[in-house]
C-alpha atoms as a PDB file:
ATOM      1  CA  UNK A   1     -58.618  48.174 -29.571  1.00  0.00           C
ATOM      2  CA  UNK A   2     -56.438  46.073 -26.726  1.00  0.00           C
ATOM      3  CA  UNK A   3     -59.684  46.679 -24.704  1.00  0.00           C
ATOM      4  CA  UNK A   4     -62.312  45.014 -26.606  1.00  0.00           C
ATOM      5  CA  UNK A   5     -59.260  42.315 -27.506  1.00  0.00           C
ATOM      6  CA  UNK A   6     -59.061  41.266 -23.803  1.00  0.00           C
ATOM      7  CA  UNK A   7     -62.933  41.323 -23.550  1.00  0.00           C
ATOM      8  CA  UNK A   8     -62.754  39.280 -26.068  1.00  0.00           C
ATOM      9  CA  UNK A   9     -61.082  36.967 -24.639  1.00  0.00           C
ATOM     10  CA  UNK A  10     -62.391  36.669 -21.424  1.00  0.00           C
ATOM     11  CA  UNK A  11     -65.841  36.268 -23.189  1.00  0.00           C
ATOM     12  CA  UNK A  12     -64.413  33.458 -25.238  1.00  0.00           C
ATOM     13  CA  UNK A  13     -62.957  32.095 -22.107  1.00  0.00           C
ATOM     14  CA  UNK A  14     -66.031  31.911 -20.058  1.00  0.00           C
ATOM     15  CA  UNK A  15     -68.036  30.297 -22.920  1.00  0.00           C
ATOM     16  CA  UNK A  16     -64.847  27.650 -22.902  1.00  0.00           C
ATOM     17  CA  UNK A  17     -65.644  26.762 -19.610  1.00  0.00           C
ATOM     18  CA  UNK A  18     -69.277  27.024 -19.805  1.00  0.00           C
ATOM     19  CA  UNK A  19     -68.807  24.395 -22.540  1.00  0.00           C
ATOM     20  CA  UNK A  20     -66.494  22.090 -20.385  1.00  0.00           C
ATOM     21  CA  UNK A  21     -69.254  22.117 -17.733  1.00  0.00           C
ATOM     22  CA  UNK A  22     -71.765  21.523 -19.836  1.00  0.00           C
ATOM     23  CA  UNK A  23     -70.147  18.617 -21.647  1.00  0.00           C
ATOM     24  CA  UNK A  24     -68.492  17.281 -17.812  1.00  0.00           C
ATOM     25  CA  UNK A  25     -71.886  17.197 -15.897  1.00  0.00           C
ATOM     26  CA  UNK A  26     -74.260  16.470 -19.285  1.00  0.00           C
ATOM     27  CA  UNK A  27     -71.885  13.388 -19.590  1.00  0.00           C
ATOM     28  CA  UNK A  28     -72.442  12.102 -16.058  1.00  0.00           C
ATOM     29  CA  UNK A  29     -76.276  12.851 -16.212  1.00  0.00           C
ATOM     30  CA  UNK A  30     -76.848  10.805 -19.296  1.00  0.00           C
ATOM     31  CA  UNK A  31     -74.985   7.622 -17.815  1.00  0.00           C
ATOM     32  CA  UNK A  32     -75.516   8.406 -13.750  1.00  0.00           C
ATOM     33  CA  UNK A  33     -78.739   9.402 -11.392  1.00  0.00           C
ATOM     34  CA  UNK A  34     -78.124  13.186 -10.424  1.00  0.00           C
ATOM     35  CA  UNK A  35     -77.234  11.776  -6.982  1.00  0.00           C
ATOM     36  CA  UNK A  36     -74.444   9.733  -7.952  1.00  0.00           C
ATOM     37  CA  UNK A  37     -72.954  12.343 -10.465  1.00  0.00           C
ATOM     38  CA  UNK A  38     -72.797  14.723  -7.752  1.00  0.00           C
ATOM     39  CA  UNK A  39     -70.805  11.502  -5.681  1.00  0.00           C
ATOM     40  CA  UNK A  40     -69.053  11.176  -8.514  1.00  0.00           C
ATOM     41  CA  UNK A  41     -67.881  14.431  -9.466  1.00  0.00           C
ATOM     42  CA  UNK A  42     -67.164  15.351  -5.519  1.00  0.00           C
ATOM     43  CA  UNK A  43     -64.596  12.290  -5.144  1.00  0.00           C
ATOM     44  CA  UNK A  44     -63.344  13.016  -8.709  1.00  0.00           C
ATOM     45  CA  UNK A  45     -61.973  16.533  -7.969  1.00  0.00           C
ATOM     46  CA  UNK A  46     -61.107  15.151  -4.655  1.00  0.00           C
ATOM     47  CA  UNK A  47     -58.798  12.841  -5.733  1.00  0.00           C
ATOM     48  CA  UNK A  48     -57.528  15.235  -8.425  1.00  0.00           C
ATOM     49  CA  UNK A  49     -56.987  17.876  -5.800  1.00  0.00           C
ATOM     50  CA  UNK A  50     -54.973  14.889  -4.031  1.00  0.00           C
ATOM     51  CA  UNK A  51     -52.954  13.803  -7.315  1.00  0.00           C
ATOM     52  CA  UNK A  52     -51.991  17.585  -7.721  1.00  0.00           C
ATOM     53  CA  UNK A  53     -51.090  18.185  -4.335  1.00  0.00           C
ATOM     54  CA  UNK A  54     -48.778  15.040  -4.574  1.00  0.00           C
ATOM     55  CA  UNK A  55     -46.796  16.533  -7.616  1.00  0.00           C
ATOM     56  CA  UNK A  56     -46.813  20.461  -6.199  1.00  0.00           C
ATOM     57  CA  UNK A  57     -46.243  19.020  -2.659  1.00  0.00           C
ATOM     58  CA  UNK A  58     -42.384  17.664  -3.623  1.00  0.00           C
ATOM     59  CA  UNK A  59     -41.719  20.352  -5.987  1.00  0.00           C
ATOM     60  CA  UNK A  60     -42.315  23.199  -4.012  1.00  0.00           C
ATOM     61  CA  UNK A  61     -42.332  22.633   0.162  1.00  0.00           C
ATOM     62  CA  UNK A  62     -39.156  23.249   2.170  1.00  0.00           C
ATOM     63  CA  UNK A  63     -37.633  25.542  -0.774  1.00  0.00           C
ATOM     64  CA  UNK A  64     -35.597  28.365   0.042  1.00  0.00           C
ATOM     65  CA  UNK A  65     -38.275  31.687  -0.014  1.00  0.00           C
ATOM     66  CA  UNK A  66     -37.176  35.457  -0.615  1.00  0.00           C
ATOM     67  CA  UNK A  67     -37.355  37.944   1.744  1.00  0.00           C
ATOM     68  CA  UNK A  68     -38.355  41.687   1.946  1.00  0.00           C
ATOM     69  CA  UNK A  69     -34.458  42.154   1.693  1.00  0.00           C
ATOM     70  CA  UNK A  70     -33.437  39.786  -1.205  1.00  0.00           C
ATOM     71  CA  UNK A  71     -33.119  40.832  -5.160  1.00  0.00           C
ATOM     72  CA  UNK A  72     -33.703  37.616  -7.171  1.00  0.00           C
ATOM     73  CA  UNK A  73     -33.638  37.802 -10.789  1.00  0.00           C
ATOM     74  CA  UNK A  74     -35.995  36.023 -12.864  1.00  0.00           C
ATOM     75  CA  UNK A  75     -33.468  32.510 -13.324  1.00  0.00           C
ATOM     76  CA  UNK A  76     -32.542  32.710  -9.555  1.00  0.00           C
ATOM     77  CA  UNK A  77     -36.276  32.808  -8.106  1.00  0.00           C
ATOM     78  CA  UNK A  78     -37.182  29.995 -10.743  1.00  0.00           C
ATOM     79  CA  UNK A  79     -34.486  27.663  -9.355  1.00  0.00           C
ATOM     80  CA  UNK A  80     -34.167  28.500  -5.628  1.00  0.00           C
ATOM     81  CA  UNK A  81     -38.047  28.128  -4.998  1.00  0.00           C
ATOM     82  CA  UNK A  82     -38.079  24.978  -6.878  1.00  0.00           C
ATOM     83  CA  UNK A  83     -36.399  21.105  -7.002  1.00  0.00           C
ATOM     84  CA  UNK A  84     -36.712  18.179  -9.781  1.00  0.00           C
ATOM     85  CA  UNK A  85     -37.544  14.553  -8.821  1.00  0.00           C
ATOM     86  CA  UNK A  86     -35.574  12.009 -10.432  1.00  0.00           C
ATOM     87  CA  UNK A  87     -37.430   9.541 -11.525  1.00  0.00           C
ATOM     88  CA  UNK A  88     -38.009   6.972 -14.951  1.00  0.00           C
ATOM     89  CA  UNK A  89     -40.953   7.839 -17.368  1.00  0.00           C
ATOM     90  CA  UNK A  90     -43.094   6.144 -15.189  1.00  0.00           C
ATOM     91  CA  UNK A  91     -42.421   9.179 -13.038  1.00  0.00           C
ATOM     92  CA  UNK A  92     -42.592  11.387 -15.668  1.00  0.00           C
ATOM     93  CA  UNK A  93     -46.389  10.177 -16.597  1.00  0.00           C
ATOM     94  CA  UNK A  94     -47.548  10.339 -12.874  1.00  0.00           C
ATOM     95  CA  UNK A  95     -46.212  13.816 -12.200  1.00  0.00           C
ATOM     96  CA  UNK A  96     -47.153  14.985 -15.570  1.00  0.00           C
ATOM     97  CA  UNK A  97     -43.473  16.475 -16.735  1.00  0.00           C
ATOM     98  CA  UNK A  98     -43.723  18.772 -13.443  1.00  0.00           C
ATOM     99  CA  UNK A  99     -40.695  16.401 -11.849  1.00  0.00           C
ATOM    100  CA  UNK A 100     -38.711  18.497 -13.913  1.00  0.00           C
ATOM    101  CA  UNK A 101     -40.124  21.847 -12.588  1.00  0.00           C
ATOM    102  CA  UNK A 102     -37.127  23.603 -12.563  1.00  0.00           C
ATOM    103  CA  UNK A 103     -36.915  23.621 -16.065  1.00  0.00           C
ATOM    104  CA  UNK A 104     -40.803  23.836 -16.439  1.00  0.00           C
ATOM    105  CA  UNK A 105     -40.567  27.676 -14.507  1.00  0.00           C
ATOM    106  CA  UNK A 106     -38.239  28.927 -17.029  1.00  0.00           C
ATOM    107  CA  UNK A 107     -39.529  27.500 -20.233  1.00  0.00           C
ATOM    108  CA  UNK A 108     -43.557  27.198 -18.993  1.00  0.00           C
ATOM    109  CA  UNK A 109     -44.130  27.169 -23.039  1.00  0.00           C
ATOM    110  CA  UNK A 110     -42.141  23.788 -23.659  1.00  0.00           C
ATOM    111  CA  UNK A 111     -43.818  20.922 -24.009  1.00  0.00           C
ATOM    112  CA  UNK A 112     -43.155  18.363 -21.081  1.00  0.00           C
ATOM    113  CA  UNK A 113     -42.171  15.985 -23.061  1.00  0.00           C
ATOM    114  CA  UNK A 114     -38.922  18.379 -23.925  1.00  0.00           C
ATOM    115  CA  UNK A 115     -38.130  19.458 -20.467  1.00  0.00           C
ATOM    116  CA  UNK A 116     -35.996  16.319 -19.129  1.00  0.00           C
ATOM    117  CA  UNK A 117     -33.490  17.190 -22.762  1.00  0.00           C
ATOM    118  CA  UNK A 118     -33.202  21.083 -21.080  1.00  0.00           C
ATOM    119  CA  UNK A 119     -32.045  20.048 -17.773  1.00  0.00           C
ATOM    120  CA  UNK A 120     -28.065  19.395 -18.272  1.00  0.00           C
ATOM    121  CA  UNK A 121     -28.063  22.711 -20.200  1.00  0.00           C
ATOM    122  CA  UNK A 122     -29.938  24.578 -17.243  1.00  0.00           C
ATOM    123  CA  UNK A 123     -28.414  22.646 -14.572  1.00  0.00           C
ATOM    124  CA  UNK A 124     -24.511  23.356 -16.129  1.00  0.00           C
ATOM    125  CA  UNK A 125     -25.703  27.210 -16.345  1.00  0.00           C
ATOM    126  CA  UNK A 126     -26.584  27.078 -13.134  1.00  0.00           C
ATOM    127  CA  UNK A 127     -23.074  25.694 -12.001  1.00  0.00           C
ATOM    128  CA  UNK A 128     -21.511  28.553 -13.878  1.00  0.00           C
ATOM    129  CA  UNK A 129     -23.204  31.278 -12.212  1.00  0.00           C
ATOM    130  CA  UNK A 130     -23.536  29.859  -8.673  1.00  0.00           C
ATOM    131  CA  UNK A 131     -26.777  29.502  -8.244  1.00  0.00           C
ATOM    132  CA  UNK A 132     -27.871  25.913  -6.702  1.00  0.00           C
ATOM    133  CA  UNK A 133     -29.669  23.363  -8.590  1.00  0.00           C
ATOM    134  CA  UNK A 134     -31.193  20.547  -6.648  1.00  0.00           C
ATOM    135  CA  UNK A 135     -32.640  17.649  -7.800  1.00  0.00           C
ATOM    136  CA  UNK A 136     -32.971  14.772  -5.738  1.00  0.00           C
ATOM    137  CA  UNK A 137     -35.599  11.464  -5.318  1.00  0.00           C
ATOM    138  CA  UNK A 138     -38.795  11.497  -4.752  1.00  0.00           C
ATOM    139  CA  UNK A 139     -38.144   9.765  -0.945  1.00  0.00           C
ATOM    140  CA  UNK A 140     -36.113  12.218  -0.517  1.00  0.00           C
ATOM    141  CA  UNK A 141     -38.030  15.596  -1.654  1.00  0.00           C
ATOM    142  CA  UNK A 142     -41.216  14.449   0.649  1.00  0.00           C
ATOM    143  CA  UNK A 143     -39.016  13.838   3.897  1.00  0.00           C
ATOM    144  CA  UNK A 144     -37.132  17.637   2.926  1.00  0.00           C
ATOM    145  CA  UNK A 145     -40.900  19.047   2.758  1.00  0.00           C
ATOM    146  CA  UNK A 146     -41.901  17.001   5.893  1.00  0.00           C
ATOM    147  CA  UNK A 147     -38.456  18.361   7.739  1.00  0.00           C
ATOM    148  CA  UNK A 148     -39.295  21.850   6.332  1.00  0.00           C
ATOM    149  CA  UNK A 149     -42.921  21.719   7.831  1.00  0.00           C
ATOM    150  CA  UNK A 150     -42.027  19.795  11.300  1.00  0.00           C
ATOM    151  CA  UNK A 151     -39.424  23.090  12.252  1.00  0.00           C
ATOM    152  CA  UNK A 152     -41.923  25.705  10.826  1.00  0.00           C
ATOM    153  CA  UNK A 153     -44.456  23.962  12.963  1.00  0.00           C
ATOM    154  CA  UNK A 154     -41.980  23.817  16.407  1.00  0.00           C
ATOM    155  CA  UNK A 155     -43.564  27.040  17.273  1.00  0.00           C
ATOM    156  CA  UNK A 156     -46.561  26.116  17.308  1.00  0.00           C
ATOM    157  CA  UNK A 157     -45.912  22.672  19.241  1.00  0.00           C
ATOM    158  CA  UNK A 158     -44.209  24.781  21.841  1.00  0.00           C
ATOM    159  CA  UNK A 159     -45.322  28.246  22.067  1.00  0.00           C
ATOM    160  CA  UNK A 160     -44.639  29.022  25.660  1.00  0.00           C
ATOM    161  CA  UNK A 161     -40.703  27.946  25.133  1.00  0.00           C
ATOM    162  CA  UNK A 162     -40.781  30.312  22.025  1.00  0.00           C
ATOM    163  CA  UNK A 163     -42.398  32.987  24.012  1.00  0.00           C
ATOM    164  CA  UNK A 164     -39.790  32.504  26.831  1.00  0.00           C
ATOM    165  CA  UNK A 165     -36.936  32.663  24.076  1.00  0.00           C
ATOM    166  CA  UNK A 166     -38.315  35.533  22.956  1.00  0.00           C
ATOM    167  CA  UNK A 167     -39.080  37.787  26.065  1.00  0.00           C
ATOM    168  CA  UNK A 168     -35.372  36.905  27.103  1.00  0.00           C
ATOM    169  CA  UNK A 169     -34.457  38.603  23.832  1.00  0.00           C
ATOM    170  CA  UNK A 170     -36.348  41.662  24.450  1.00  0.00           C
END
């Protein structure tokens, strides 16, 4: 039974998509030529691909990452891999809820609209059992990314001093 359930599903998936591409490039060949949908929908998913790099990009880059060693549980890997943006509702509407992606990890079921109410709760839990919340500006969470990126990169700027460092090691 669970097998022809998930066949199911994946059947009713694909004709769910099939549908979505139907109705997405039907829709631009009734208004468009087939050259300009194709322009259309190429700078379309570019610029989405941009958007959601923009909200991942702050939420995500620079964040503390597990190694072979460490033994997260499930609250500690949600909030150690991940920061909040402050922002306003304007904010909120850009970044689609995700500026609160702390809270968006734990509860991925809760609508966005809800997830700004669940931070004081998560963030006061947090405080209680030591693990670190960070939330911080949206300035701010680029130019920790950018910091992040510039020393992962150093080795790559200067390989021979990093090979030197690490022969004298040897």
């Amino acid at each position: 039974m669970l097998g022809r359930r998930r066949r199911r599903e994946a059947t009713l998936e694909l004709g769910l998509i099939a549908v979505h591409l139907t109705g997405y490039f039907g829709g631009l060949l009734l208004i468009m030529s087939p050259q300009k949908a194709i322009v259309f929908a190429v700078l379309h998913h570019a610029l989405f691909g941009l958007h959601l790099g923009s909200v991942f990009a702050p939420n995500h880059k620079g964040m503390e990452m597990p190694d072979g060693d460490t033994r997260w549980g499930h609250l500690e890997k949600q909030v150690r891999t991940s920061r909040n943006v402050n922002g306003n509702p304007v904010t909120d509407w850009l970044m689609g809820g995700l500026n609160c992606q702390i809270e968006h990890h734990l509860f991925p079921n809760m609508p966005r609209a809800n997830l700004r109410h669940a931070q004081g709760a998560v963030r006061a839990y947090c405080q209680h059992v030591g693990v670190p919340y960070l939330s911080t500006g949206i300035v701010d969470s680029y130019a920790q990314g950018l910091r992040h990126m510039h020393e992962v990169g150093q080795q790559l700027r200067h390989p021979t001093a990093v090979s030197a460092a690490t022969t004298q090691a040897s």
